[in-house]
PDB file of N, CA and C in Angstrom:
ATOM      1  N   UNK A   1      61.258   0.303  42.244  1.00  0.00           N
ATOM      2  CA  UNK A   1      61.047  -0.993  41.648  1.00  0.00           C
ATOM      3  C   UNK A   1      61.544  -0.956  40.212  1.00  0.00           C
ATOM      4  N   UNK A   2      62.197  -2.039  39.616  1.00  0.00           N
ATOM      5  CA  UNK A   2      62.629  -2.333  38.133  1.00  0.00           C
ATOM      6  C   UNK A   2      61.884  -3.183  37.843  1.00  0.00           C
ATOM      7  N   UNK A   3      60.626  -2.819  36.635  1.00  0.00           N
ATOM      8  CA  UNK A   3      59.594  -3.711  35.643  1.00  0.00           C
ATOM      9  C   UNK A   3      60.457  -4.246  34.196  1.00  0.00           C
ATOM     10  N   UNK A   4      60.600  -5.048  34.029  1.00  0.00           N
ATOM     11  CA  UNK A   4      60.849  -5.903  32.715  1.00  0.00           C
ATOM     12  C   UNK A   4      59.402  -5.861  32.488  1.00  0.00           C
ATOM     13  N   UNK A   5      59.111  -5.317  30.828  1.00  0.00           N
ATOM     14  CA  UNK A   5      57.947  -5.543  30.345  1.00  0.00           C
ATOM     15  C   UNK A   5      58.121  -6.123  28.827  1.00  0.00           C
ATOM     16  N   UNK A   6      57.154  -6.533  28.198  1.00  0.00           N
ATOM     17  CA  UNK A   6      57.308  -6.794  26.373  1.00  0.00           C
ATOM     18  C   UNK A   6      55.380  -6.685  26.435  1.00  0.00           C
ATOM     19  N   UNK A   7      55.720  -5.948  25.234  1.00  0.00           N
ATOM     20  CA  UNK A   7      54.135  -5.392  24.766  1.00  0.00           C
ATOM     21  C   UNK A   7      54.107  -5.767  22.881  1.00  0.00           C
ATOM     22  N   UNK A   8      53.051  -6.572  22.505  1.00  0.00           N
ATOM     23  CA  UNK A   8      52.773  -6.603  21.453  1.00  0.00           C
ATOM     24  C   UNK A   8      51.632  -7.058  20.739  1.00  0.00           C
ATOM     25  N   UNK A   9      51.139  -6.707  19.413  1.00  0.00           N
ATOM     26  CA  UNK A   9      49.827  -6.788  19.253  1.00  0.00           C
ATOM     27  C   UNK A   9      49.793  -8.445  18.752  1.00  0.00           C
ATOM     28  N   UNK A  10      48.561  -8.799  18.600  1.00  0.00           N
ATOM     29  CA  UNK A  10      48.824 -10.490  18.077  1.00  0.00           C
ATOM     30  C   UNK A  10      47.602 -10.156  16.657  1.00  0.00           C
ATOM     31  N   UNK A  11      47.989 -10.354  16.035  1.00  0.00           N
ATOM     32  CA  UNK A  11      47.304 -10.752  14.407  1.00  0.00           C
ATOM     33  C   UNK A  11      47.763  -9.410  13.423  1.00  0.00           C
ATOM     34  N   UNK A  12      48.852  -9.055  14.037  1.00  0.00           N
ATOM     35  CA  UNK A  12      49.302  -7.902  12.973  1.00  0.00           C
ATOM     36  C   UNK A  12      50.522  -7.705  12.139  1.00  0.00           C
ATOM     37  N   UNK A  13      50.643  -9.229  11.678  1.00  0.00           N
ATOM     38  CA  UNK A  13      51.992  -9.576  11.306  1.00  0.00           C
ATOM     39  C   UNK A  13      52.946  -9.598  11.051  1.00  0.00           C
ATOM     40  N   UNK A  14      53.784  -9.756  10.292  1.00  0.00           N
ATOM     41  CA  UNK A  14      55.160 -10.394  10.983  1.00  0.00           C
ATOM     42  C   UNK A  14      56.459  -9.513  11.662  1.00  0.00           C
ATOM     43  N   UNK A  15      56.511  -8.199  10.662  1.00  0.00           N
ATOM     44  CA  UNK A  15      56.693  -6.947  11.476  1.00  0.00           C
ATOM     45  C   UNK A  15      56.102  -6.360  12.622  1.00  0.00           C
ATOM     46  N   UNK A  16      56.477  -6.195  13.719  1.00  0.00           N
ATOM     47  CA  UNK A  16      55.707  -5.148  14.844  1.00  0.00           C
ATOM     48  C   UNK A  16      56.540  -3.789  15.342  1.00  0.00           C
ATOM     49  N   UNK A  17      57.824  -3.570  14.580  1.00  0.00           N
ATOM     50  CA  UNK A  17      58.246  -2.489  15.166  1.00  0.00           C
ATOM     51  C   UNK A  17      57.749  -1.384  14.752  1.00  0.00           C
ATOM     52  N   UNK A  18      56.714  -1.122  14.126  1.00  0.00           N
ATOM     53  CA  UNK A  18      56.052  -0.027  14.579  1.00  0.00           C
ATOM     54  C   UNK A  18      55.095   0.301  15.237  1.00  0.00           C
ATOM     55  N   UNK A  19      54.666  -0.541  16.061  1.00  0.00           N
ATOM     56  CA  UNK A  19      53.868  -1.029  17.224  1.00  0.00           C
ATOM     57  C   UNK A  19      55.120  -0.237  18.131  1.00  0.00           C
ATOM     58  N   UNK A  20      56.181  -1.240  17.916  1.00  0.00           N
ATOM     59  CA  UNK A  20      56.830  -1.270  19.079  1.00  0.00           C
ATOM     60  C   UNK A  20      57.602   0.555  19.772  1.00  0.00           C
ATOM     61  N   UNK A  21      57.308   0.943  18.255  1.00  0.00           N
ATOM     62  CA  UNK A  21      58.231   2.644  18.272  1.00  0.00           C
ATOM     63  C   UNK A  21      57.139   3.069  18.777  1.00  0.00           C
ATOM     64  N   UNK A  22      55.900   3.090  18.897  1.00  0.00           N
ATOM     65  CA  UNK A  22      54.821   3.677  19.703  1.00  0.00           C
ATOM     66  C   UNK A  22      55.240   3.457  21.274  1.00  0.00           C
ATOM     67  N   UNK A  23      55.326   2.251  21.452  1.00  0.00           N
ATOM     68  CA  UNK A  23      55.447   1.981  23.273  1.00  0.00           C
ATOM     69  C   UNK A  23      56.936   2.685  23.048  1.00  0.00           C
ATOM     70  N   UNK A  24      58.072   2.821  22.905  1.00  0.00           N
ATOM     71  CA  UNK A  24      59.303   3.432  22.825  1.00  0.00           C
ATOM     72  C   UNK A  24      59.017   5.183  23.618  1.00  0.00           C
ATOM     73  N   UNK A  25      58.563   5.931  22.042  1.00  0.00           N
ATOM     74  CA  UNK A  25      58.103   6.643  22.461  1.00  0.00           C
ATOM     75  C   UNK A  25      57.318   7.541  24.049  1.00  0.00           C
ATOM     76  N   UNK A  26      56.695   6.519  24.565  1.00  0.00           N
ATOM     77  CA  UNK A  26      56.115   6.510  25.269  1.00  0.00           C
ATOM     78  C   UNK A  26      56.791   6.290  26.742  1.00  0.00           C
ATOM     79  N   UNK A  27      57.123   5.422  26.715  1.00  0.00           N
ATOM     80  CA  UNK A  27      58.844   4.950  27.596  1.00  0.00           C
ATOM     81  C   UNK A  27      59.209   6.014  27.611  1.00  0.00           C
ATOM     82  N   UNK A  28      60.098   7.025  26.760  1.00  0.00           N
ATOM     83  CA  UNK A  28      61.073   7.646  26.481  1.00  0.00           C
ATOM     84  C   UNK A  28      60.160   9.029  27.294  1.00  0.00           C
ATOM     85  N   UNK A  29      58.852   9.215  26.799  1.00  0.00           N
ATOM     86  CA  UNK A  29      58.517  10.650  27.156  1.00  0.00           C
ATOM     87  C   UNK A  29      58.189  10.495  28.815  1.00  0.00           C
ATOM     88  N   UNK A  30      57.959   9.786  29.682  1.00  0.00           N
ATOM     89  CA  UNK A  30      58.321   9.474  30.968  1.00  0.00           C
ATOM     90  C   UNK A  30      58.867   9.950  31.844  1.00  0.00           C
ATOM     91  N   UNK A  31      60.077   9.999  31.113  1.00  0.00           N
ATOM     92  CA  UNK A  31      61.142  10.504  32.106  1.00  0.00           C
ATOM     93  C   UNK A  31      61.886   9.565  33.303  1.00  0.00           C
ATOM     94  N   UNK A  32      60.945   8.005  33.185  1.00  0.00           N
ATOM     95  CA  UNK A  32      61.979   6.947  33.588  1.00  0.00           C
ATOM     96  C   UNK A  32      62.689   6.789  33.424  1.00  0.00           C
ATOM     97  N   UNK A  33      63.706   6.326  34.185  1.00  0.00           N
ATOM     98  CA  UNK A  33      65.274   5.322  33.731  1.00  0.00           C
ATOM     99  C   UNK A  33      64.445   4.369  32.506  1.00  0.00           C
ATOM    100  N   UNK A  34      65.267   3.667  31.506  1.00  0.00           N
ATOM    101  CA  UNK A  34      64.753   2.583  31.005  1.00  0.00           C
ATOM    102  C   UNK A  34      66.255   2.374  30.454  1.00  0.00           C
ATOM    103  N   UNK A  35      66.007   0.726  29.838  1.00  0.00           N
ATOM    104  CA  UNK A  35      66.870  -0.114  28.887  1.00  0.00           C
ATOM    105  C   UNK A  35      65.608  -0.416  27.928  1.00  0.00           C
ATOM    106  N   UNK A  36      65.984  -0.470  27.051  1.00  0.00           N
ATOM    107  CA  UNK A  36      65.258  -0.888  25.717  1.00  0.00           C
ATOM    108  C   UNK A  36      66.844  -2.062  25.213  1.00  0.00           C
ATOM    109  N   UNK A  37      65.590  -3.450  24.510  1.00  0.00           N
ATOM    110  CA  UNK A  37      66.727  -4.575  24.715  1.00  0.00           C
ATOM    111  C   UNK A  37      65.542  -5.338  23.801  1.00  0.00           C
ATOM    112  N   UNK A  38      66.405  -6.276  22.933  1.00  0.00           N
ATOM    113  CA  UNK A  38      66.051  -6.960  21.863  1.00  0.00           C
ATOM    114  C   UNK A  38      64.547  -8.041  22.442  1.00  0.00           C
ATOM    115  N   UNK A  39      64.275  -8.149  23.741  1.00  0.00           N
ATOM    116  CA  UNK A  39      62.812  -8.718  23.719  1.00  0.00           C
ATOM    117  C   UNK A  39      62.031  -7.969  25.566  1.00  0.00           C
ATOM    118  N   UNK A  40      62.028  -6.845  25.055  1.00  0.00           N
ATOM    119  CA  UNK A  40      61.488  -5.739  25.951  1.00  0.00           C
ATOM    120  C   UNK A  40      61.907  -4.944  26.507  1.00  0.00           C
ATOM    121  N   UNK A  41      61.455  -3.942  27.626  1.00  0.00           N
ATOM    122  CA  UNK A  41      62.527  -2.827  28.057  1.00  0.00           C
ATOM    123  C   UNK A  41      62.239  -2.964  29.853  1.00  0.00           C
ATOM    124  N   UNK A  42      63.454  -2.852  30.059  1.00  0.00           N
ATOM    125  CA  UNK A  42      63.291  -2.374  31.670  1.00  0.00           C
ATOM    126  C   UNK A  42      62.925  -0.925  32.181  1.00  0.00           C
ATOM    127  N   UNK A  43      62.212  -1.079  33.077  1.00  0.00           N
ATOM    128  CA  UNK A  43      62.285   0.686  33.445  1.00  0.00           C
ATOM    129  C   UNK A  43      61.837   0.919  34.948  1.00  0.00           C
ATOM    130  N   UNK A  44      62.260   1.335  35.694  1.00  0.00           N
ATOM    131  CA  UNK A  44      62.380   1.729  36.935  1.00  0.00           C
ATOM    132  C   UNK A  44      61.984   2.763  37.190  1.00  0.00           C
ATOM    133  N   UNK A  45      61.166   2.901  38.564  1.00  0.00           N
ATOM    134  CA  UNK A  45      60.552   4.082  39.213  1.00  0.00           C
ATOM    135  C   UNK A  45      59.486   3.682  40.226  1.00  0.00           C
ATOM    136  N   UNK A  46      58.486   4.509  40.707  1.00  0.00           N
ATOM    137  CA  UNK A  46      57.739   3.688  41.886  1.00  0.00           C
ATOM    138  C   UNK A  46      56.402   2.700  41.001  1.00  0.00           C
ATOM    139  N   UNK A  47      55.834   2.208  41.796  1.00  0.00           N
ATOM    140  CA  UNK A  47      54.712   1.322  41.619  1.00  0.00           C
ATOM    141  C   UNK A  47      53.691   2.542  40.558  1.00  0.00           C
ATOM    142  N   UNK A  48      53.143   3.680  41.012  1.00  0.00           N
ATOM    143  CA  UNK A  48      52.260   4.114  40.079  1.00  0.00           C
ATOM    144  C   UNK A  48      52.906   4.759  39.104  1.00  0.00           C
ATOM    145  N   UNK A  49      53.770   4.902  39.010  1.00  0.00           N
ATOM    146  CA  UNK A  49      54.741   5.264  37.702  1.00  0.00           C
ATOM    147  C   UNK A  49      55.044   4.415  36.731  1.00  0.00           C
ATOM    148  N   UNK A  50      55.309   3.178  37.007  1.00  0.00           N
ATOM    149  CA  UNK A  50      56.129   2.095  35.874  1.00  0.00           C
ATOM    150  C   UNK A  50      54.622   2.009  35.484  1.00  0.00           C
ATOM    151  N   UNK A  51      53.054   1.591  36.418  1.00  0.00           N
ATOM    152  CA  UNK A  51      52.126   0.941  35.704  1.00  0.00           C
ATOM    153  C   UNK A  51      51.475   1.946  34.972  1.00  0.00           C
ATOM    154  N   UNK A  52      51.220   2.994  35.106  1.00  0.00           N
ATOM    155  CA  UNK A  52      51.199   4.158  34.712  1.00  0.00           C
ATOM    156  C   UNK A  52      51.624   4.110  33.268  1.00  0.00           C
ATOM    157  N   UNK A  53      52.810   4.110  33.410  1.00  0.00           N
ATOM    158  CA  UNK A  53      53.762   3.814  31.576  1.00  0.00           C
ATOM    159  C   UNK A  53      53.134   2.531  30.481  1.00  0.00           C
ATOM    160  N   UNK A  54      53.389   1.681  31.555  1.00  0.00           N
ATOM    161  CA  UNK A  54      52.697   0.549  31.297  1.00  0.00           C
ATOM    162  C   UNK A  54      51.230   0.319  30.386  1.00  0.00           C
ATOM    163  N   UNK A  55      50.633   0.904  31.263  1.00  0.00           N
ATOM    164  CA  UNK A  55      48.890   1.307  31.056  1.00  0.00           C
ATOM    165  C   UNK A  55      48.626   2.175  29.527  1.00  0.00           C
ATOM    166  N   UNK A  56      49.871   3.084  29.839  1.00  0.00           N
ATOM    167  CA  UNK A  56      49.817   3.971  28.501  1.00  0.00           C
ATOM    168  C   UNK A  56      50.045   2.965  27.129  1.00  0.00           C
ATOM    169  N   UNK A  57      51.222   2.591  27.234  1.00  0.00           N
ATOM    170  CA  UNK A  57      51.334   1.573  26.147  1.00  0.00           C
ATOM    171  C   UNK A  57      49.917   0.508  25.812  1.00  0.00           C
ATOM    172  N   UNK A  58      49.806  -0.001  26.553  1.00  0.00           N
ATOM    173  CA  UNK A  58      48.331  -0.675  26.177  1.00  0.00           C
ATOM    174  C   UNK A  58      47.713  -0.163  25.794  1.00  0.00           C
ATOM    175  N   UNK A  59      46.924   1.100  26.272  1.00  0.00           N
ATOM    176  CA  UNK A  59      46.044   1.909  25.985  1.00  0.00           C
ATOM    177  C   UNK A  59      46.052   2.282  24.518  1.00  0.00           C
ATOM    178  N   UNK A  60      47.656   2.686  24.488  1.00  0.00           N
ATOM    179  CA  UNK A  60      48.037   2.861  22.989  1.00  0.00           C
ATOM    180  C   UNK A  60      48.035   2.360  21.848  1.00  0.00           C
ATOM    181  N   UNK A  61      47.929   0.971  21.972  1.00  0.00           N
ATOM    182  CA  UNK A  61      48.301  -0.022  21.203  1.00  0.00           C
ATOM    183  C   UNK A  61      46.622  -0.994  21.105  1.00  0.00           C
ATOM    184  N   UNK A  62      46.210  -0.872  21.952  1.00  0.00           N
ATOM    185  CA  UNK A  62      44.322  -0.929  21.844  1.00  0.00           C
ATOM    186  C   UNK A  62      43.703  -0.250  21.178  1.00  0.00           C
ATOM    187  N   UNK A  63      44.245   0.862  20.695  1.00  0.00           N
ATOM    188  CA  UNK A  63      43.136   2.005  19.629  1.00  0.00           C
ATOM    189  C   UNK A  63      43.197   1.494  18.579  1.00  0.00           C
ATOM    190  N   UNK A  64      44.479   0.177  17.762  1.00  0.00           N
ATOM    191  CA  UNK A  64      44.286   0.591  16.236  1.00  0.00           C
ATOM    192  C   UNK A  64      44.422  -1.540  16.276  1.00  0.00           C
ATOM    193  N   UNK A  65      44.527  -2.086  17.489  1.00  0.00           N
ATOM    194  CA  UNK A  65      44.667  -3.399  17.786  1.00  0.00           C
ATOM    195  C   UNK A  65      43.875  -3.860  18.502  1.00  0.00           C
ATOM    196  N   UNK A  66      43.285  -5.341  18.125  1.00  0.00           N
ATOM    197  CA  UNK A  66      42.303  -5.933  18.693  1.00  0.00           C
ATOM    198  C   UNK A  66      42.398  -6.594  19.986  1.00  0.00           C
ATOM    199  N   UNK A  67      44.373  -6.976  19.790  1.00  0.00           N
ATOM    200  CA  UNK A  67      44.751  -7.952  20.842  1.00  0.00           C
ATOM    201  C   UNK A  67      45.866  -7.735  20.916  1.00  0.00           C
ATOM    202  N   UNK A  68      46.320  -7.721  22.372  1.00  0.00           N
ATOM    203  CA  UNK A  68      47.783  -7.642  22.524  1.00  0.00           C
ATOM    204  C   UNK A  68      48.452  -8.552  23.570  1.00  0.00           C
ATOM    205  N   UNK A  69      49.442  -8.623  23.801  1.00  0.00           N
ATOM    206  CA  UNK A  69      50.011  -9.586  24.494  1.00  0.00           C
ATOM    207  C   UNK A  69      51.032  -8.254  25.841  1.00  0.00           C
ATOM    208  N   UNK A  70      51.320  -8.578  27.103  1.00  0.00           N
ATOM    209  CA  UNK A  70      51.718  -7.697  27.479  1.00  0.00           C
ATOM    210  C   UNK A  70      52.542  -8.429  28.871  1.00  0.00           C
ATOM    211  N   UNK A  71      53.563  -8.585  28.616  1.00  0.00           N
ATOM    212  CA  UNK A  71      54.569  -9.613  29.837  1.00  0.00           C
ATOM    213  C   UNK A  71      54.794  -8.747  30.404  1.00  0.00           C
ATOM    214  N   UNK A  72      55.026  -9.256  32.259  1.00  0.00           N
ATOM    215  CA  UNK A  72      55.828  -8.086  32.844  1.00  0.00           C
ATOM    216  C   UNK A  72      56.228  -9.023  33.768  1.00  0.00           C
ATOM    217  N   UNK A  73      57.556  -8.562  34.315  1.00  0.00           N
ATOM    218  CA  UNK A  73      58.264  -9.322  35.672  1.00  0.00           C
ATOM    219  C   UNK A  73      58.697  -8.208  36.135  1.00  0.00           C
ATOM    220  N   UNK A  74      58.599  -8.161  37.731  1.00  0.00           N
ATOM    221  CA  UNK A  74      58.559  -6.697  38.504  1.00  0.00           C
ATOM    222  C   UNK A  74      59.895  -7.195  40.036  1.00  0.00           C
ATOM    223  N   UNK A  75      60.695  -6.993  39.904  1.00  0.00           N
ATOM    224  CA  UNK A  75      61.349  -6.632  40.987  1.00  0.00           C
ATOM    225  C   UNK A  75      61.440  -5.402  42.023  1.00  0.00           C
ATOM    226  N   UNK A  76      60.696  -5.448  43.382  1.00  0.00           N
ATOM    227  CA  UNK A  76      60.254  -4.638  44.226  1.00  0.00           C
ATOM    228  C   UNK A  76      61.030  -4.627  45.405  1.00  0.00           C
ATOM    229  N   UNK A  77      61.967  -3.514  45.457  1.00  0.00           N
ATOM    230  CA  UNK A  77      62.457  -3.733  46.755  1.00  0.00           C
ATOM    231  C   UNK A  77      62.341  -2.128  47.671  1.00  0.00           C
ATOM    232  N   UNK A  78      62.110  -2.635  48.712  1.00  0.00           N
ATOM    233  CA  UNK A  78      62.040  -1.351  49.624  1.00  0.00           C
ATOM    234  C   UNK A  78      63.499  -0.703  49.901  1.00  0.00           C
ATOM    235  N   UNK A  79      63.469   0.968  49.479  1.00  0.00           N
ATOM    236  CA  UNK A  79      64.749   1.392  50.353  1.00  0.00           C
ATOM    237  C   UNK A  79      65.621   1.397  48.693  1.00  0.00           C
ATOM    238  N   UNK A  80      65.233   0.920  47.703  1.00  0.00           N
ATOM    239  CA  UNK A  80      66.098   0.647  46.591  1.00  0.00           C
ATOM    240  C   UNK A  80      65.908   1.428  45.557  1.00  0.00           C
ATOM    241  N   UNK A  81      66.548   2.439  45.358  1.00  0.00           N
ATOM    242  CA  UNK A  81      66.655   3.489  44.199  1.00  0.00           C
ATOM    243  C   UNK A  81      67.728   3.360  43.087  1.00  0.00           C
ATOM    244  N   UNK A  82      67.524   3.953  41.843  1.00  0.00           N
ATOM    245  CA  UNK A  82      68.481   4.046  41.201  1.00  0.00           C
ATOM    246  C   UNK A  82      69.677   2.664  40.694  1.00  0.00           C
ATOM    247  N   UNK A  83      68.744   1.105  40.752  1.00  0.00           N
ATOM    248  CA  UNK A  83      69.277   0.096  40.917  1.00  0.00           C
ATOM    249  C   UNK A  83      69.689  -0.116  39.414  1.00  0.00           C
ATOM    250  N   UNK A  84      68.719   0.514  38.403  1.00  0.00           N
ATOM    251  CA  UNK A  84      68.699  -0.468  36.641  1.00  0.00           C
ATOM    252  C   UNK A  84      70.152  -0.450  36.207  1.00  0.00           C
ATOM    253  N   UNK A  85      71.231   0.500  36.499  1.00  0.00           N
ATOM    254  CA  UNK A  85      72.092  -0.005  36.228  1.00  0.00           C
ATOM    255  C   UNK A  85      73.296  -0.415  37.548  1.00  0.00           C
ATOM    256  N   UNK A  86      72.911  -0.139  38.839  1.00  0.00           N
ATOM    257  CA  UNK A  86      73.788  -0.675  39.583  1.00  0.00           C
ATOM    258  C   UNK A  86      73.646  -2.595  39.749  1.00  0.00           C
ATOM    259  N   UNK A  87      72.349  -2.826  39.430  1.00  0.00           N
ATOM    260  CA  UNK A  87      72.666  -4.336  39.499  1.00  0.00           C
ATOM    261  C   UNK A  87      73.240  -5.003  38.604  1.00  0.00           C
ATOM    262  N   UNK A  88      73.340  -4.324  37.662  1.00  0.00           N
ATOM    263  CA  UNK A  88      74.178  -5.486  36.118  1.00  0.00           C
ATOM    264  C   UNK A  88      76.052  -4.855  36.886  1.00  0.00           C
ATOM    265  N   UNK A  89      76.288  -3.554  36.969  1.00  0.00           N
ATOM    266  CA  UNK A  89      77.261  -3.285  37.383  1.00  0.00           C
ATOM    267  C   UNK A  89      78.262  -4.002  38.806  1.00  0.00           C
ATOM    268  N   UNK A  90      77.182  -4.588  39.675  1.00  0.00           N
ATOM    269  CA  UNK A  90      77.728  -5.102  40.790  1.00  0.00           C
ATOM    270  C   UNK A  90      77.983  -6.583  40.237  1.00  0.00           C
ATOM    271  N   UNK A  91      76.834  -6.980  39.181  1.00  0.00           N
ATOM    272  CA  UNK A  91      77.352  -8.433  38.701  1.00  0.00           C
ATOM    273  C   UNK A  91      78.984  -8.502  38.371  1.00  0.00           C
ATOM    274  N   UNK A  92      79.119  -7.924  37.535  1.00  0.00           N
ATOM    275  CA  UNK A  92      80.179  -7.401  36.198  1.00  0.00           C
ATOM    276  C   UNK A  92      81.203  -7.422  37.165  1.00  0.00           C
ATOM    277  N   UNK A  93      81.492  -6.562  38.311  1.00  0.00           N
ATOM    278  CA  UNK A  93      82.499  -6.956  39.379  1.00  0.00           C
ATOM    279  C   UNK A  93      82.943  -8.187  39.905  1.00  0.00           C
ATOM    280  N   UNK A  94      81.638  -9.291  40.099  1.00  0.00           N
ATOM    281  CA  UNK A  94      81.943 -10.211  40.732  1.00  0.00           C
ATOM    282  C   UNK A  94      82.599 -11.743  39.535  1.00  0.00           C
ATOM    283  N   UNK A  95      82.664 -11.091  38.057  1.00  0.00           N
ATOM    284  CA  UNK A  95      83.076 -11.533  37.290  1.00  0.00           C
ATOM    285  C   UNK A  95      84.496 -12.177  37.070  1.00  0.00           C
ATOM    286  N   UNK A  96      85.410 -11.287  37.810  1.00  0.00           N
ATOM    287  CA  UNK A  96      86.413 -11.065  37.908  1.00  0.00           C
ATOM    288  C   UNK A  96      87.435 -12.251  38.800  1.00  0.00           C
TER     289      UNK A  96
END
């Protein structure tokens, strides 16, 4: 499955990227595929893995924050590995 997520705290103003280098971090030590992208990151792997990552970031971002905001859109397909960059790649073909 490929999760699109965006994680952020609400009343901690107007800067959050260092909020945001915490969930990065965290992403990164995983060992998921991911994209990191100007309003969240994709990252691919099975169901208890992405929420797993997921969970961490919250978790993370709850110790020093009261409130956070936490989007996710989940594309699930059976049989489908290794898609985060074959689907932008199969687009990009049909461009042509």
């Amino acid at each position: 499955m490929i999760a699109g997520f965006s994680i952020a705290p609400i009343g901690e103003g107007e800067s959050l990227s260092p909020y945001v280098a915490r969930a990065f971090r965290l992403i990164e030590a995983s060992g998921l595929p991911f994209e990191h992208h100007a309003m969240g990151t994709n990252i691919e792997g099975n169901w208890d893995e992405v929420m797993s990552v997921m969970k961490a970031c919250r978790d993370d971002l709850l110790r020093d924050c009261h409130r956070i905001t936490l989007s996710i859109h989940i594309d699930d397909r059976t049989g489908g590995t290794e898609r985060l960059h074959r689907k932008v790649a199969s687009a990009r073909t049909k461009m042509r």
